[in-house]
C-alpha atoms as a PDB file:
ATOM      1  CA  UNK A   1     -45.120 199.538 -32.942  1.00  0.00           C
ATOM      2  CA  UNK A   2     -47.136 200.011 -36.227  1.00  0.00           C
ATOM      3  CA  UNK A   3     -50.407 199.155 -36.576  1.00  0.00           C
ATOM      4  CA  UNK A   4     -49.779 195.985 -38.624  1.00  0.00           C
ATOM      5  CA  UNK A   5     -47.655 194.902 -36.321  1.00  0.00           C
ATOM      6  CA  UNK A   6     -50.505 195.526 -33.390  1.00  0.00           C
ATOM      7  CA  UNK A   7     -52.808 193.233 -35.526  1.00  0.00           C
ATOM      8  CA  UNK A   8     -50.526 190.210 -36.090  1.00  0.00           C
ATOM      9  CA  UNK A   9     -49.652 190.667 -32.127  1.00  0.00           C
ATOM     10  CA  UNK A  10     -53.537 190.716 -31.143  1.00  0.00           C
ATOM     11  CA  UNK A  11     -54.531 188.152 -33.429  1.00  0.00           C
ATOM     12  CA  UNK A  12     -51.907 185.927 -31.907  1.00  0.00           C
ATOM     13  CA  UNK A  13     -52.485 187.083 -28.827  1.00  0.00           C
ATOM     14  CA  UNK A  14     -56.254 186.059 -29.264  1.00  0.00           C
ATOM     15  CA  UNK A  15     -55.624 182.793 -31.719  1.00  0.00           C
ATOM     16  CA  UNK A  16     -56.146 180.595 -28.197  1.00  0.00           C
ATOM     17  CA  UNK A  17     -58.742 182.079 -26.592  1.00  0.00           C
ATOM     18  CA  UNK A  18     -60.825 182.217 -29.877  1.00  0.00           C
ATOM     19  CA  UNK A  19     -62.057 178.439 -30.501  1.00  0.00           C
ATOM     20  CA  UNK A  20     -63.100 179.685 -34.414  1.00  0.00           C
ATOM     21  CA  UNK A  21     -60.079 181.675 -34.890  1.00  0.00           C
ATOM     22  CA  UNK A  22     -57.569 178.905 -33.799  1.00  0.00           C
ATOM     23  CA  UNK A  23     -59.908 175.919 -35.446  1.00  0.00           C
ATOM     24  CA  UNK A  24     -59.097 177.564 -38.928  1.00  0.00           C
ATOM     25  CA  UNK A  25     -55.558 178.215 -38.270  1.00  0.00           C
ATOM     26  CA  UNK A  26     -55.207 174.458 -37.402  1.00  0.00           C
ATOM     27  CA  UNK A  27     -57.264 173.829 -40.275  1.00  0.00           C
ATOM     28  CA  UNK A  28     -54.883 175.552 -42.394  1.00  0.00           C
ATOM     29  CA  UNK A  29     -52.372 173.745 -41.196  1.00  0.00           C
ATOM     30  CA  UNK A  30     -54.056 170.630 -41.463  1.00  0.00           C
ATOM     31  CA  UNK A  31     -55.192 170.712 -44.559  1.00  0.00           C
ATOM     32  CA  UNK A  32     -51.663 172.074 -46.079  1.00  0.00           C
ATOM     33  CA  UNK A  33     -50.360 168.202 -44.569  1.00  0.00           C
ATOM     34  CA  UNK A  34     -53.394 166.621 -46.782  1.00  0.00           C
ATOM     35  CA  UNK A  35     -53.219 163.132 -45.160  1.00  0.00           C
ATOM     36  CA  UNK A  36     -49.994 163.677 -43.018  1.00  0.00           C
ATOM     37  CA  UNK A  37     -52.350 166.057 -40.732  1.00  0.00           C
ATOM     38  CA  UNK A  38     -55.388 163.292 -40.522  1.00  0.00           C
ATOM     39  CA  UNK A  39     -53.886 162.718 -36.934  1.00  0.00           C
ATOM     40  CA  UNK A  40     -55.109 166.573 -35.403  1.00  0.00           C
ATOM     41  CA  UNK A  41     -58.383 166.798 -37.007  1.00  0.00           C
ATOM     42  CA  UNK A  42     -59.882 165.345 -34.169  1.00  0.00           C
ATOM     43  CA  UNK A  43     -58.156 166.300 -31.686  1.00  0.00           C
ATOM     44  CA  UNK A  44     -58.366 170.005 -32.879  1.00  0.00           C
ATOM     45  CA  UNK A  45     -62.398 169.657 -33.052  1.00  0.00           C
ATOM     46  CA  UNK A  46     -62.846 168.638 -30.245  1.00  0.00           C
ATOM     47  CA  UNK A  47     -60.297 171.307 -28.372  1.00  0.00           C
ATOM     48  CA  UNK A  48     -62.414 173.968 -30.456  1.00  0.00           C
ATOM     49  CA  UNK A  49     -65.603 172.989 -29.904  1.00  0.00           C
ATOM     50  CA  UNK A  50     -67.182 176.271 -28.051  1.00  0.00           C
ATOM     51  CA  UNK A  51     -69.043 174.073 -26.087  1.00  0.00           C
ATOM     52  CA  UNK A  52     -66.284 171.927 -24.503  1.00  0.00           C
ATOM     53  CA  UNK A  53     -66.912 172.513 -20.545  1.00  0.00           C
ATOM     54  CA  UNK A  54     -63.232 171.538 -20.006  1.00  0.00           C
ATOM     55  CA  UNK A  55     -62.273 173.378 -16.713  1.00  0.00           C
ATOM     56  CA  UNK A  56     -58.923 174.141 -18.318  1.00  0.00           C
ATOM     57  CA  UNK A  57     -59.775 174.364 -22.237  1.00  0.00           C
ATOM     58  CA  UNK A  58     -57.996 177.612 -22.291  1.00  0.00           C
ATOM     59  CA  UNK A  59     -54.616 176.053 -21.532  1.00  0.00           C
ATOM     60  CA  UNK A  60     -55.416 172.920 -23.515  1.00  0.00           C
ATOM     61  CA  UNK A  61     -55.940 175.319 -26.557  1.00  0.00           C
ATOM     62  CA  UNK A  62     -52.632 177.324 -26.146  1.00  0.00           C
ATOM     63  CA  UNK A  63     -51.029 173.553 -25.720  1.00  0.00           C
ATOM     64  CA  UNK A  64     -52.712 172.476 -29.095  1.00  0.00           C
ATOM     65  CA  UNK A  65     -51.683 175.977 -30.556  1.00  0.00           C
ATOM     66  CA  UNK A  66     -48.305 175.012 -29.150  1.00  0.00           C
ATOM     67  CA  UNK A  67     -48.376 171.102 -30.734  1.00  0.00           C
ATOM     68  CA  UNK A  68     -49.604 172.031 -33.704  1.00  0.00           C
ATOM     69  CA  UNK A  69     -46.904 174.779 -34.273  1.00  0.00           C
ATOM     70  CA  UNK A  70     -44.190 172.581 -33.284  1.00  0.00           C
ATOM     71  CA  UNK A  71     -44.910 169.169 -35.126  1.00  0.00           C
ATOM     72  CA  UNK A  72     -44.718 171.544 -38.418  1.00  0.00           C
ATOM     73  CA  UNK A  73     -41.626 173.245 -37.473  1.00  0.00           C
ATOM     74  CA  UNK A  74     -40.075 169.528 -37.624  1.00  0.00           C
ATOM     75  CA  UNK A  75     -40.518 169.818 -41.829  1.00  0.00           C
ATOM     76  CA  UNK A  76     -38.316 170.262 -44.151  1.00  0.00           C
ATOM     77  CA  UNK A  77     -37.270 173.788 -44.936  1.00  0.00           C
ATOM     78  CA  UNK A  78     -39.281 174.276 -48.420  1.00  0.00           C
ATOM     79  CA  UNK A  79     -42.926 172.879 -47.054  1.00  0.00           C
ATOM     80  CA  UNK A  80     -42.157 174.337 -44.438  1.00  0.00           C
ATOM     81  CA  UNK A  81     -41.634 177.915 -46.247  1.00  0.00           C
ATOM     82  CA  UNK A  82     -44.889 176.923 -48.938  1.00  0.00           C
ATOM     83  CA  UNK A  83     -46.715 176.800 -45.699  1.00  0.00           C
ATOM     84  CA  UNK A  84     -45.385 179.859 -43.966  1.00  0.00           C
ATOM     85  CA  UNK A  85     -46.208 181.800 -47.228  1.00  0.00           C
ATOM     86  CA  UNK A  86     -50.155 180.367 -47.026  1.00  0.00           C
ATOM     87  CA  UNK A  87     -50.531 181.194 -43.025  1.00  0.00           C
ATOM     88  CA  UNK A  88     -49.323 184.619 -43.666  1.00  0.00           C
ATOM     89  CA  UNK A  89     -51.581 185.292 -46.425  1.00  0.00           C
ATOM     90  CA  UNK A  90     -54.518 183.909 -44.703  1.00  0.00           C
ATOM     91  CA  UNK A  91     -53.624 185.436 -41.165  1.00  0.00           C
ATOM     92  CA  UNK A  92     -51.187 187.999 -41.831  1.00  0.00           C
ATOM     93  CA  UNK A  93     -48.297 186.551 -39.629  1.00  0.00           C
ATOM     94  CA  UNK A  94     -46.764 183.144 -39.664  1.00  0.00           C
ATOM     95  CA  UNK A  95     -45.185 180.232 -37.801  1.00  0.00           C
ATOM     96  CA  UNK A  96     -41.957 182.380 -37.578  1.00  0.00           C
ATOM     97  CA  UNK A  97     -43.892 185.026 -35.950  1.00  0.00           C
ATOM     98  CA  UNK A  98     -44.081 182.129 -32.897  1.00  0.00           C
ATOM     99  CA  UNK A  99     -41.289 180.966 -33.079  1.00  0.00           C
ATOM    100  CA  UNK A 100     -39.414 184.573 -32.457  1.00  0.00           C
ATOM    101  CA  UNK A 101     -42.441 185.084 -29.875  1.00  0.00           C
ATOM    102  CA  UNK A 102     -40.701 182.135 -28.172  1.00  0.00           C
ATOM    103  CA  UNK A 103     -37.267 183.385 -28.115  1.00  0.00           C
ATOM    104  CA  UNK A 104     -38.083 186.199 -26.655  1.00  0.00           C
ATOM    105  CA  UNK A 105     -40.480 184.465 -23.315  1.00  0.00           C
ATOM    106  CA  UNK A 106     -36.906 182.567 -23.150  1.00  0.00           C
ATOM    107  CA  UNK A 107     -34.852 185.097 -22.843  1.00  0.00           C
ATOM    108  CA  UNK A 108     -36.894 187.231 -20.279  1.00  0.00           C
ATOM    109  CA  UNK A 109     -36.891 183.470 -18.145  1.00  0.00           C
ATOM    110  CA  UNK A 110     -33.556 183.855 -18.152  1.00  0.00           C
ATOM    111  CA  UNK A 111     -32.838 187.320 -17.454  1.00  0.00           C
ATOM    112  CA  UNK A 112     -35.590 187.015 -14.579  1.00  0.00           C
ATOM    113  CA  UNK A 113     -33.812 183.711 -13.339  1.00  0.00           C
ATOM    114  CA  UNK A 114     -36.558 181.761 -12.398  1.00  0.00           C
ATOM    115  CA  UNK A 115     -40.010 179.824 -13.839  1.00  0.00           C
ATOM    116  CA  UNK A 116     -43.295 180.913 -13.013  1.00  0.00           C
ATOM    117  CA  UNK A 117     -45.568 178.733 -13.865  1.00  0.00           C
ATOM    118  CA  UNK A 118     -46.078 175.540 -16.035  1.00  0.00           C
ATOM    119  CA  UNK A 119     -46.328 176.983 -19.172  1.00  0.00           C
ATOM    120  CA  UNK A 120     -43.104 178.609 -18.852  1.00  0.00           C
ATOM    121  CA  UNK A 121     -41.658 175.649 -17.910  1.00  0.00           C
ATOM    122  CA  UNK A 122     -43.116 173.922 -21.070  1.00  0.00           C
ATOM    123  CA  UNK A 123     -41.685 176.536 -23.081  1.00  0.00           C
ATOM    124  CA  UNK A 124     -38.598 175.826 -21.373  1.00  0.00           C
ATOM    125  CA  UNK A 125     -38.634 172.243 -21.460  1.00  0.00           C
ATOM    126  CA  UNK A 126     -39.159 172.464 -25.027  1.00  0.00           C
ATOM    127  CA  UNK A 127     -36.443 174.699 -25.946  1.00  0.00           C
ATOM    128  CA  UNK A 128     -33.795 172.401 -24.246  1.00  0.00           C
ATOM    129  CA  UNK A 129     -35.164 169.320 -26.280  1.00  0.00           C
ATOM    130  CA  UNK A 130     -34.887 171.544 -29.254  1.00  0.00           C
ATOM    131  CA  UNK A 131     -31.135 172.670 -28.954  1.00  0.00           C
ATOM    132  CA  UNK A 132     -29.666 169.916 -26.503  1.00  0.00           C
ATOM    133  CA  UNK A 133     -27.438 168.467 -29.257  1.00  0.00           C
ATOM    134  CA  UNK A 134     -26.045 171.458 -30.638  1.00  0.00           C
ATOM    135  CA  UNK A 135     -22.657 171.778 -29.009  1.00  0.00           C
ATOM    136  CA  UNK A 136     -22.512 175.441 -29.240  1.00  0.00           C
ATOM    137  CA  UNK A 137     -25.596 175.398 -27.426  1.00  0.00           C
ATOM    138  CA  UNK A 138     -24.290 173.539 -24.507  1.00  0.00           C
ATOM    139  CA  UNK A 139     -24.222 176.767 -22.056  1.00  0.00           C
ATOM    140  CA  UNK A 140     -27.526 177.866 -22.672  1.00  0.00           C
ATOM    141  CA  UNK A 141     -28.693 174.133 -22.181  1.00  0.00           C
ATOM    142  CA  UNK A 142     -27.139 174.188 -18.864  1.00  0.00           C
ATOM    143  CA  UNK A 143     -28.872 177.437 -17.883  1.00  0.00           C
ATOM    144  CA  UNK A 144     -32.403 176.121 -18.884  1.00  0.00           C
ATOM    145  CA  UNK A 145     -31.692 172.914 -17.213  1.00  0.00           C
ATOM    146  CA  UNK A 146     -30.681 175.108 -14.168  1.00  0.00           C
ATOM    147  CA  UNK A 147     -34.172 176.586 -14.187  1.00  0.00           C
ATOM    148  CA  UNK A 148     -35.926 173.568 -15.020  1.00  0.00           C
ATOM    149  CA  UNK A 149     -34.496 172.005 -11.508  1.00  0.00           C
ATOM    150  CA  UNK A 150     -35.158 175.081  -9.407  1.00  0.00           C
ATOM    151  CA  UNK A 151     -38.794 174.913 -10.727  1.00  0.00           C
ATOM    152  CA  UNK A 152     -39.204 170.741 -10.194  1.00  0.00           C
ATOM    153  CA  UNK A 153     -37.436 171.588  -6.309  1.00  0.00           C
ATOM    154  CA  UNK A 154     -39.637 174.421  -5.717  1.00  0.00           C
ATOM    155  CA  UNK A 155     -43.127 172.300  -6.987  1.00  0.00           C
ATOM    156  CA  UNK A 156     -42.308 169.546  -4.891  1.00  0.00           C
ATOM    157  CA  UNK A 157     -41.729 171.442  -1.779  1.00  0.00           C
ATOM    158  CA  UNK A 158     -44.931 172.277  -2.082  1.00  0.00           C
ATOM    159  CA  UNK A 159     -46.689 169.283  -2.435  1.00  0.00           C
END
């Protein structure tokens, strides 16, 4: 791996667990939307503020990390590329960078054959809602959906 590419991995790696760090990369994004992004600025303060004694603010940030990213992804192709370009001059990687980041947590889900824990199956979840209408997706649909079940059987076994 080169050393640029160990930067963009530990900055992403870090973007959650650093309320600063993620606050301006939501800000960013925010501020790209101009009014359109008036919805997160609260709810991205608030997730940021360092002191937040939220016993789970650490997986409420990846979630907002994981919002955030996705609600953009939703634009259309050249905002979404005008943005891209100003993330990865700011940070040095872009929403791409999580999207591929995504990809491959899937397909190590699959090749392990089972969920381990709720973020996983978020991931998961997410993916299926993303490609569920694609026909040519269909197989892969069924295999998440295979997972997602043995996960929801397994959880409720417990309980």
């Amino acid at each position: 791996m080169t050393e640029n590419a160990d930067v963009k991995k530990s900055i992403k790696l870090e973007l959650p667990k650093n309320p600063e760090l993620l606050e301006r990369w939501c800000m960013s994004i925010i501020d790209f939307l101009g009014e359109d992004g008036s919805f997160w600025r609260g709810i991205v303060r608030e997730a940021c503020d360092v002191n937040w004694k939220f016993k789970y603010k650490l997986q409420a940030r990846k979630e907002l990390l994981h919002d955030i990213n996705e609600y953009v992804l939703e634009f259309p192709q050249p905002l979404l590329h005008m943005l891209n370009l100003k993330l990865r001059q700011e940070f040095g990687f872009d929403l791409n960078d999580f999207s591929n980041r995504n990809n491959r947590r899937i397909q190590n889900i699959l090749k392990r054959g089972v969920i381990r824990n709720e973020e996983e199956y978020r991931l998961v979840f997410d993916k299926v809602e993303e490609i569920y209408a694609d026909d040519s997706q269909e197989q892969l649909v069924d295999q998440l959906n295979e997972l997602l079940a043995a996960f929801d059987n397994c959880k409720s076994k417990k309980k």
